[in-house]
PDB file of N, CA and C in Angstrom:
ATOM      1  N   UNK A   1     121.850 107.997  87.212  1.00  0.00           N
ATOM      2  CA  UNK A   1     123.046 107.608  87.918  1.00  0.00           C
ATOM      3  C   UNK A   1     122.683 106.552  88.958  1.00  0.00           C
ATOM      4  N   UNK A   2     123.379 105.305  89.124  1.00  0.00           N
ATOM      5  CA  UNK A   2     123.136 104.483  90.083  1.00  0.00           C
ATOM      6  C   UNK A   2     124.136 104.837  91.321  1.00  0.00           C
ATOM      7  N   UNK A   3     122.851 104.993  92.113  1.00  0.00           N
ATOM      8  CA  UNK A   3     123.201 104.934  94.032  1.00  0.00           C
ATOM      9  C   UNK A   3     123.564 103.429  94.860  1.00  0.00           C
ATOM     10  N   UNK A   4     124.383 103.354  94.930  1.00  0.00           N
ATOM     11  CA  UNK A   4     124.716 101.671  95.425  1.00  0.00           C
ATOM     12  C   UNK A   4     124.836 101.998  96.795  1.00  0.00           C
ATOM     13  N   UNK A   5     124.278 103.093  98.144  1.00  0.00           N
ATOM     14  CA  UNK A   5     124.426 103.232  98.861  1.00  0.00           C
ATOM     15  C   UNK A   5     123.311 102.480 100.291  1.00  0.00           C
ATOM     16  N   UNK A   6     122.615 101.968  99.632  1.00  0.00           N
ATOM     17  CA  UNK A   6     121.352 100.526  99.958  1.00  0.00           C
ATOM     18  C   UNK A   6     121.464  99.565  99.533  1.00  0.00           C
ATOM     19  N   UNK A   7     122.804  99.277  98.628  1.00  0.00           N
ATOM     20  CA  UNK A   7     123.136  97.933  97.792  1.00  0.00           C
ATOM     21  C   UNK A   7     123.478  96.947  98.826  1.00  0.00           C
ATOM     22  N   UNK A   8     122.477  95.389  98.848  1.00  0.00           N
ATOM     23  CA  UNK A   8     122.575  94.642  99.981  1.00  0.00           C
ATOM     24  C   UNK A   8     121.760  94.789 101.281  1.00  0.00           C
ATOM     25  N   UNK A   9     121.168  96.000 101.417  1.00  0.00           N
ATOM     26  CA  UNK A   9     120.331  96.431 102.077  1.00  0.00           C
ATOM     27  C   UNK A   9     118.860  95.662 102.319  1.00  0.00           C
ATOM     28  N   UNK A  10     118.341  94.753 103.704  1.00  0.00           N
ATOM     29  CA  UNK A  10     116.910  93.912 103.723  1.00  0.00           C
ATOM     30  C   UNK A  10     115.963  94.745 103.265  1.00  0.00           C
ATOM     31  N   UNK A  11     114.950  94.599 102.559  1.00  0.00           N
ATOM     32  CA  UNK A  11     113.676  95.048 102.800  1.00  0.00           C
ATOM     33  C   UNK A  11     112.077  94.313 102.985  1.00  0.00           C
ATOM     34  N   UNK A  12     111.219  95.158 102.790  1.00  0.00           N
ATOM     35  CA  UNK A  12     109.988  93.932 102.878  1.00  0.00           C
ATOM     36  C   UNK A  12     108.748  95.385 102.215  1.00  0.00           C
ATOM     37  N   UNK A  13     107.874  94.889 101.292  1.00  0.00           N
ATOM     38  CA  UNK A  13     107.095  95.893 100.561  1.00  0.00           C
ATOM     39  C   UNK A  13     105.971  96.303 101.858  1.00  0.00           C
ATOM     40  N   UNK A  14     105.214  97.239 101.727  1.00  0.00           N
ATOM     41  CA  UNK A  14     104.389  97.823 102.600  1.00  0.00           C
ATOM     42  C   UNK A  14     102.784  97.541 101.985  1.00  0.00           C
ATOM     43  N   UNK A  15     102.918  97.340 100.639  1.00  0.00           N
ATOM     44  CA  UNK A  15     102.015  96.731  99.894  1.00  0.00           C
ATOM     45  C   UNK A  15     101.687  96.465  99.056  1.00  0.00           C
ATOM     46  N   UNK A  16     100.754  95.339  98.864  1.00  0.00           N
ATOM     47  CA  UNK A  16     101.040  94.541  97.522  1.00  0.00           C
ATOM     48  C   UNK A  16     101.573  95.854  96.782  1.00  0.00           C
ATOM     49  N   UNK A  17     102.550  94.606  95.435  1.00  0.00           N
ATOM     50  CA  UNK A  17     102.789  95.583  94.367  1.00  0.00           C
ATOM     51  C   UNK A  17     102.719  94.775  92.948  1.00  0.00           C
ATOM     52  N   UNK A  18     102.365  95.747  91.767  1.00  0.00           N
ATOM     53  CA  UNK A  18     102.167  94.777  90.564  1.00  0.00           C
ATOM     54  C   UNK A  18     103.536  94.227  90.115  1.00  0.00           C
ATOM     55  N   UNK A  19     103.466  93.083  89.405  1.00  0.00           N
ATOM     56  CA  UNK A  19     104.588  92.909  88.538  1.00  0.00           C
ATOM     57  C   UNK A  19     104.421  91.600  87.588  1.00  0.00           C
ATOM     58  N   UNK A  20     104.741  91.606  86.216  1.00  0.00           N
ATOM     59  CA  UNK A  20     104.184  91.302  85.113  1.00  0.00           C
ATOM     60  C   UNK A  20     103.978  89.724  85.395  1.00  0.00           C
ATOM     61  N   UNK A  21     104.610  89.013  86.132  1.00  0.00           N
ATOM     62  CA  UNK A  21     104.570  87.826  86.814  1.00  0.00           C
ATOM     63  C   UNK A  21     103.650  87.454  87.530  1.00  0.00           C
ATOM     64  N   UNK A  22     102.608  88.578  88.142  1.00  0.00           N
ATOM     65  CA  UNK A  22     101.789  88.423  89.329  1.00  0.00           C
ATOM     66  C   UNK A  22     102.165  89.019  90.632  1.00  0.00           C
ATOM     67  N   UNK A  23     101.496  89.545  91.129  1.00  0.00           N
ATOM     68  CA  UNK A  23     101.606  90.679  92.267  1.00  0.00           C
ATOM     69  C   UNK A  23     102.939  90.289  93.115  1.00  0.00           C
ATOM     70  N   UNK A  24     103.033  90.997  93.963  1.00  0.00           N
ATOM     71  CA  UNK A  24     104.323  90.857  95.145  1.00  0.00           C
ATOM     72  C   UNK A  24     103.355  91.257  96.505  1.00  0.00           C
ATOM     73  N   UNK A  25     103.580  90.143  97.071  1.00  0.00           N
ATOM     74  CA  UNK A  25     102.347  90.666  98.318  1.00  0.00           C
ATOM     75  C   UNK A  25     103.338  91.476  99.312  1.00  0.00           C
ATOM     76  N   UNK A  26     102.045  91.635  99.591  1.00  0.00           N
ATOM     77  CA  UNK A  26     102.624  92.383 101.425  1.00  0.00           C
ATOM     78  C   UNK A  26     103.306  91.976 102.277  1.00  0.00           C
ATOM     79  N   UNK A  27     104.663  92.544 102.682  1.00  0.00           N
ATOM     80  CA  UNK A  27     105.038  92.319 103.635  1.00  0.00           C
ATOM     81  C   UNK A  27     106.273  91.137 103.347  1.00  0.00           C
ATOM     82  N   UNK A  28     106.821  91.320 101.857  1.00  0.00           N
ATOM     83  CA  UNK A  28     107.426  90.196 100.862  1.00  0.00           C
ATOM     84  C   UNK A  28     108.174  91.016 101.210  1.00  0.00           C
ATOM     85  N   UNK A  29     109.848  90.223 101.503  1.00  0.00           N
ATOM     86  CA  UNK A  29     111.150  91.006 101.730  1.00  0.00           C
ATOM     87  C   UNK A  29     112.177  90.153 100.770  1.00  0.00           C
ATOM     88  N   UNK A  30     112.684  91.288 100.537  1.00  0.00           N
ATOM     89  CA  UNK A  30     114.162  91.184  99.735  1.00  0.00           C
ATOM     90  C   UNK A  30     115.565  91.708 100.340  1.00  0.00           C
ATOM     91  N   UNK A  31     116.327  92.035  98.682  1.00  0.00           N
ATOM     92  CA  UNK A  31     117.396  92.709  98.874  1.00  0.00           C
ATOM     93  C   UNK A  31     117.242  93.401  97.747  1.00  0.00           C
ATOM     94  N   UNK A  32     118.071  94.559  97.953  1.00  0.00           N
ATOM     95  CA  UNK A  32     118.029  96.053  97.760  1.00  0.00           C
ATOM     96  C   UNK A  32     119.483  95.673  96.510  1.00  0.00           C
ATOM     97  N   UNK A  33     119.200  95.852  94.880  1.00  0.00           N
ATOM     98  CA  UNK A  33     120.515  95.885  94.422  1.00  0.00           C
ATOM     99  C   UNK A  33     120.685  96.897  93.947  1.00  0.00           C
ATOM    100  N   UNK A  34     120.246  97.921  93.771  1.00  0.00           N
ATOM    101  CA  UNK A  34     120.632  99.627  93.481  1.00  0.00           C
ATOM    102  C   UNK A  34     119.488  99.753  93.792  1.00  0.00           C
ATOM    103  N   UNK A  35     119.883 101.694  93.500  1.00  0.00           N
ATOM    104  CA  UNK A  35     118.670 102.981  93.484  1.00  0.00           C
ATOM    105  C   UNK A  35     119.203 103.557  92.318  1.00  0.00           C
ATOM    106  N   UNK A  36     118.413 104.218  91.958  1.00  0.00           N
ATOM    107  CA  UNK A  36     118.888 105.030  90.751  1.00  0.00           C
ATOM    108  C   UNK A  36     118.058 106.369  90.648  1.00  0.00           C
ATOM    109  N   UNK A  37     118.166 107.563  89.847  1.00  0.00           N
ATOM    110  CA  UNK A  37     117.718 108.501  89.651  1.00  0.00           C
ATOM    111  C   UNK A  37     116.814 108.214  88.596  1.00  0.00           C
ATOM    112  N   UNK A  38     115.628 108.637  88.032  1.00  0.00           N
ATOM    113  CA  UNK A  38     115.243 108.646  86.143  1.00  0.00           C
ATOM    114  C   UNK A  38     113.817 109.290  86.477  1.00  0.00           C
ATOM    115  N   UNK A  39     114.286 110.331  85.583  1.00  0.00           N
ATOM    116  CA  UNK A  39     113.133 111.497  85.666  1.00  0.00           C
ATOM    117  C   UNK A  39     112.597 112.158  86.609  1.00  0.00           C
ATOM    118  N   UNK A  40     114.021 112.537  87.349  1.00  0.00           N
ATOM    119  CA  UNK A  40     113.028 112.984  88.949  1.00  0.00           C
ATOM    120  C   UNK A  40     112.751 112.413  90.032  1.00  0.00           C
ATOM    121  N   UNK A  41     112.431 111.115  89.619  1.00  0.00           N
ATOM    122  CA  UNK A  41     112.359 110.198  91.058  1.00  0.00           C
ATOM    123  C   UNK A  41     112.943 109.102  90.727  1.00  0.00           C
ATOM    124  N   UNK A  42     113.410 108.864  92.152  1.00  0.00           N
ATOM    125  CA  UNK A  42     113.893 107.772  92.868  1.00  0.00           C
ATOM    126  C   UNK A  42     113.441 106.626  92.738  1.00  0.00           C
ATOM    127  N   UNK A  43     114.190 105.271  91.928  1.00  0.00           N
ATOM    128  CA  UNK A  43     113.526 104.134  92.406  1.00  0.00           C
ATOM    129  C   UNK A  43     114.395 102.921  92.772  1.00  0.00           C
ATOM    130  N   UNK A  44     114.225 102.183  93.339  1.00  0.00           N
ATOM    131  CA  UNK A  44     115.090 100.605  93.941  1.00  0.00           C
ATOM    132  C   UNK A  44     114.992  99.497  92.763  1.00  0.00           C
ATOM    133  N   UNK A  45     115.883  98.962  92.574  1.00  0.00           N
ATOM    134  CA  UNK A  45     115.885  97.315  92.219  1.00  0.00           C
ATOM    135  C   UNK A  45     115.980  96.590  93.333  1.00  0.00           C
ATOM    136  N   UNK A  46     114.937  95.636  93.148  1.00  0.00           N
ATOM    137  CA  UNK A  46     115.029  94.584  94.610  1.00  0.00           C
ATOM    138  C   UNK A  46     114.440  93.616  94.006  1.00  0.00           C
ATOM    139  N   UNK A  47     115.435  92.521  94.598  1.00  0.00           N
ATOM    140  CA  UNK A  47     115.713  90.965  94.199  1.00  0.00           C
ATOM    141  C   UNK A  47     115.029  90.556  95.153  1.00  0.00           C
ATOM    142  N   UNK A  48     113.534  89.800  95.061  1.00  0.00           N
ATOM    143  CA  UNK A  48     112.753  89.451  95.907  1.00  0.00           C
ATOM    144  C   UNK A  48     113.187  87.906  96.483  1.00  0.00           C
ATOM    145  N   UNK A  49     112.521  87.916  97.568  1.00  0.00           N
ATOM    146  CA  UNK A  49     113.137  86.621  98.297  1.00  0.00           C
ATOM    147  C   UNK A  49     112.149  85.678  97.344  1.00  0.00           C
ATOM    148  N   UNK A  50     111.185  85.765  96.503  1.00  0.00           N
ATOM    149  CA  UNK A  50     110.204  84.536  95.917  1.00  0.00           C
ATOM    150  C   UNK A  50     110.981  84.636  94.230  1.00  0.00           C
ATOM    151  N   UNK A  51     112.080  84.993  94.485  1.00  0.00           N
ATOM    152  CA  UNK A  51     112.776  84.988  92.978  1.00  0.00           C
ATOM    153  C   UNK A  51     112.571  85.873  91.879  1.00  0.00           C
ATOM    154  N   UNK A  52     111.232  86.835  92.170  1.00  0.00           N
ATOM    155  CA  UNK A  52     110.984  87.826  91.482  1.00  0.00           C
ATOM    156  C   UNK A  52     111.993  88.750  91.410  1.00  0.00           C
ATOM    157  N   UNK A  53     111.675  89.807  90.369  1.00  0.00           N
ATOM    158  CA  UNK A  53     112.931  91.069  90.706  1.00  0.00           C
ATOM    159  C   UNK A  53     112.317  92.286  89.508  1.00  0.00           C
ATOM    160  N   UNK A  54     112.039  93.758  90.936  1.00  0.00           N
ATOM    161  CA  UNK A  54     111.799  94.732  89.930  1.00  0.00           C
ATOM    162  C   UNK A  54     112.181  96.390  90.445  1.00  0.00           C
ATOM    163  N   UNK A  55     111.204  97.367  89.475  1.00  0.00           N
ATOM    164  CA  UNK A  55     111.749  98.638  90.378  1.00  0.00           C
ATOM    165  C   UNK A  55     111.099  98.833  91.253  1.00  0.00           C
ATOM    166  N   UNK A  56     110.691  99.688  92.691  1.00  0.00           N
ATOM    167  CA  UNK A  56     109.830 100.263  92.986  1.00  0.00           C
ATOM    168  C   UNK A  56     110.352 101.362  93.741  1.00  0.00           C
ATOM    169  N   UNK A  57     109.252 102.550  94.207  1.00  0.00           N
ATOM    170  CA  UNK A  57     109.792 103.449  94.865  1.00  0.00           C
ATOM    171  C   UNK A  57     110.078 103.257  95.843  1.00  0.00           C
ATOM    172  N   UNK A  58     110.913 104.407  96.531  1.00  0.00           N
ATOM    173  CA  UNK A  58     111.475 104.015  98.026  1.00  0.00           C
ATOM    174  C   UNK A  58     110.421 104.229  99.057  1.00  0.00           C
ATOM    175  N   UNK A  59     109.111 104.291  98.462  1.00  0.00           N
ATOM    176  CA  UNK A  59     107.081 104.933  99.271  1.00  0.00           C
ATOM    177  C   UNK A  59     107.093 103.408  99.113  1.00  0.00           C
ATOM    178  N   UNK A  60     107.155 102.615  99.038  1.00  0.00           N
ATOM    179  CA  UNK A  60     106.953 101.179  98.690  1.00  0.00           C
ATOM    180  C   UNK A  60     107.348 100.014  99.528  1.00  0.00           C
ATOM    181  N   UNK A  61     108.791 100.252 100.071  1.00  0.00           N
ATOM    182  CA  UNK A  61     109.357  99.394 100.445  1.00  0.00           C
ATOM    183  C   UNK A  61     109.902 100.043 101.989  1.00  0.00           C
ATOM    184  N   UNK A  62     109.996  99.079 102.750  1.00  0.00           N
ATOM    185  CA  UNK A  62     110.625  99.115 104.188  1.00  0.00           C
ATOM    186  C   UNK A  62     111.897  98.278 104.414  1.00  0.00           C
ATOM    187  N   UNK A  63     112.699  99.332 104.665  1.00  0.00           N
ATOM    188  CA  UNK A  63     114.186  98.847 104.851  1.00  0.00           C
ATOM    189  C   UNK A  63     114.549  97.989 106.723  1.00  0.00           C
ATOM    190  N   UNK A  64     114.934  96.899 106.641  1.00  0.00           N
ATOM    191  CA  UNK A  64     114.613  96.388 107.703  1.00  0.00           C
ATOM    192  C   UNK A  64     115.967  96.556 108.406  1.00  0.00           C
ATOM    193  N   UNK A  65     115.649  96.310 110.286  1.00  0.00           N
ATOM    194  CA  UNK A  65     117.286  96.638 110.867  1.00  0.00           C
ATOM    195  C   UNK A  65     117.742  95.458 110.793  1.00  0.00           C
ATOM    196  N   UNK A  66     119.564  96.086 110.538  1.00  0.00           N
ATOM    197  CA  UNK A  66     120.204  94.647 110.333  1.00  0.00           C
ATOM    198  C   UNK A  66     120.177  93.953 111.888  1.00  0.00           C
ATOM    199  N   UNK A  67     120.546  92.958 111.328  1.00  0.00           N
ATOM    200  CA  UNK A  67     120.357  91.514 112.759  1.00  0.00           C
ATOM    201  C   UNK A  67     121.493  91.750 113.058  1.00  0.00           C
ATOM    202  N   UNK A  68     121.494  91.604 115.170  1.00  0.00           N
ATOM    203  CA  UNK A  68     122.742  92.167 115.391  1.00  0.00           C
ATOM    204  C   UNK A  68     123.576  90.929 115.070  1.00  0.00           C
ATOM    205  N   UNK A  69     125.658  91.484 115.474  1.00  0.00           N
ATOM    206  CA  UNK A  69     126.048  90.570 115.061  1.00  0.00           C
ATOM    207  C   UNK A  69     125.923  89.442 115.939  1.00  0.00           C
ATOM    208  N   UNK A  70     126.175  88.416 115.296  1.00  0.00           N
ATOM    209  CA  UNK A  70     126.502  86.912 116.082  1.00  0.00           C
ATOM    210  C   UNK A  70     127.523  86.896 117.747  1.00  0.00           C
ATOM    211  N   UNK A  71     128.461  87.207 116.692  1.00  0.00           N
ATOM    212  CA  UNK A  71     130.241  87.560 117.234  1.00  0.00           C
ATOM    213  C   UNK A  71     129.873  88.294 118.857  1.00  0.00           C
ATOM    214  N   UNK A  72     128.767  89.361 118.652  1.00  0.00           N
ATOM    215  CA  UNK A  72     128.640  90.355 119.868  1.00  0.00           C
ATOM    216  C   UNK A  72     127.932  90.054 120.999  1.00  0.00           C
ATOM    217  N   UNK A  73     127.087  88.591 120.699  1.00  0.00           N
ATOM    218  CA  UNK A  73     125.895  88.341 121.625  1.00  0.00           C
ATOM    219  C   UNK A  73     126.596  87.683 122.287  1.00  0.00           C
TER     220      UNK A  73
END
């Protein structure tokens, strides 16, 4: 079942991670386009800011705070 409740959500990986393209380094931030359930655990799709895009667990990735608004400063 897809969780769209992190959909749009910043992140940035905690460390390198593989992907068939060539690694995703450390500290590489994206966006969050689902979570999903499959087999027990939990994993993210995230659309990397270097154009990459894959699963990983939510042990993987760091969800960043949003920037406050503009409007409020």
């Amino acid at each position: 079942m897809l969780n769209r409740l992190f959909t749009g959500s910043r992140c940035k990986t905690l460390r390198p991670l593989a992907h068939p393209a060539g690694s995703i380094d450390r500290h590489t931030q994206g966006t969050i386009r689902y979570g999903l359930e499959n087999l027990g655990r939990d994993l993210m799709m995230v659309d990397w800011d270097t154009g990459k895009a894959s699963m990983v667990f939510p042990s993987d990735i760091e969800l960043l705070a949003p920037l406050a608004d503009a409007a409020s400063a």
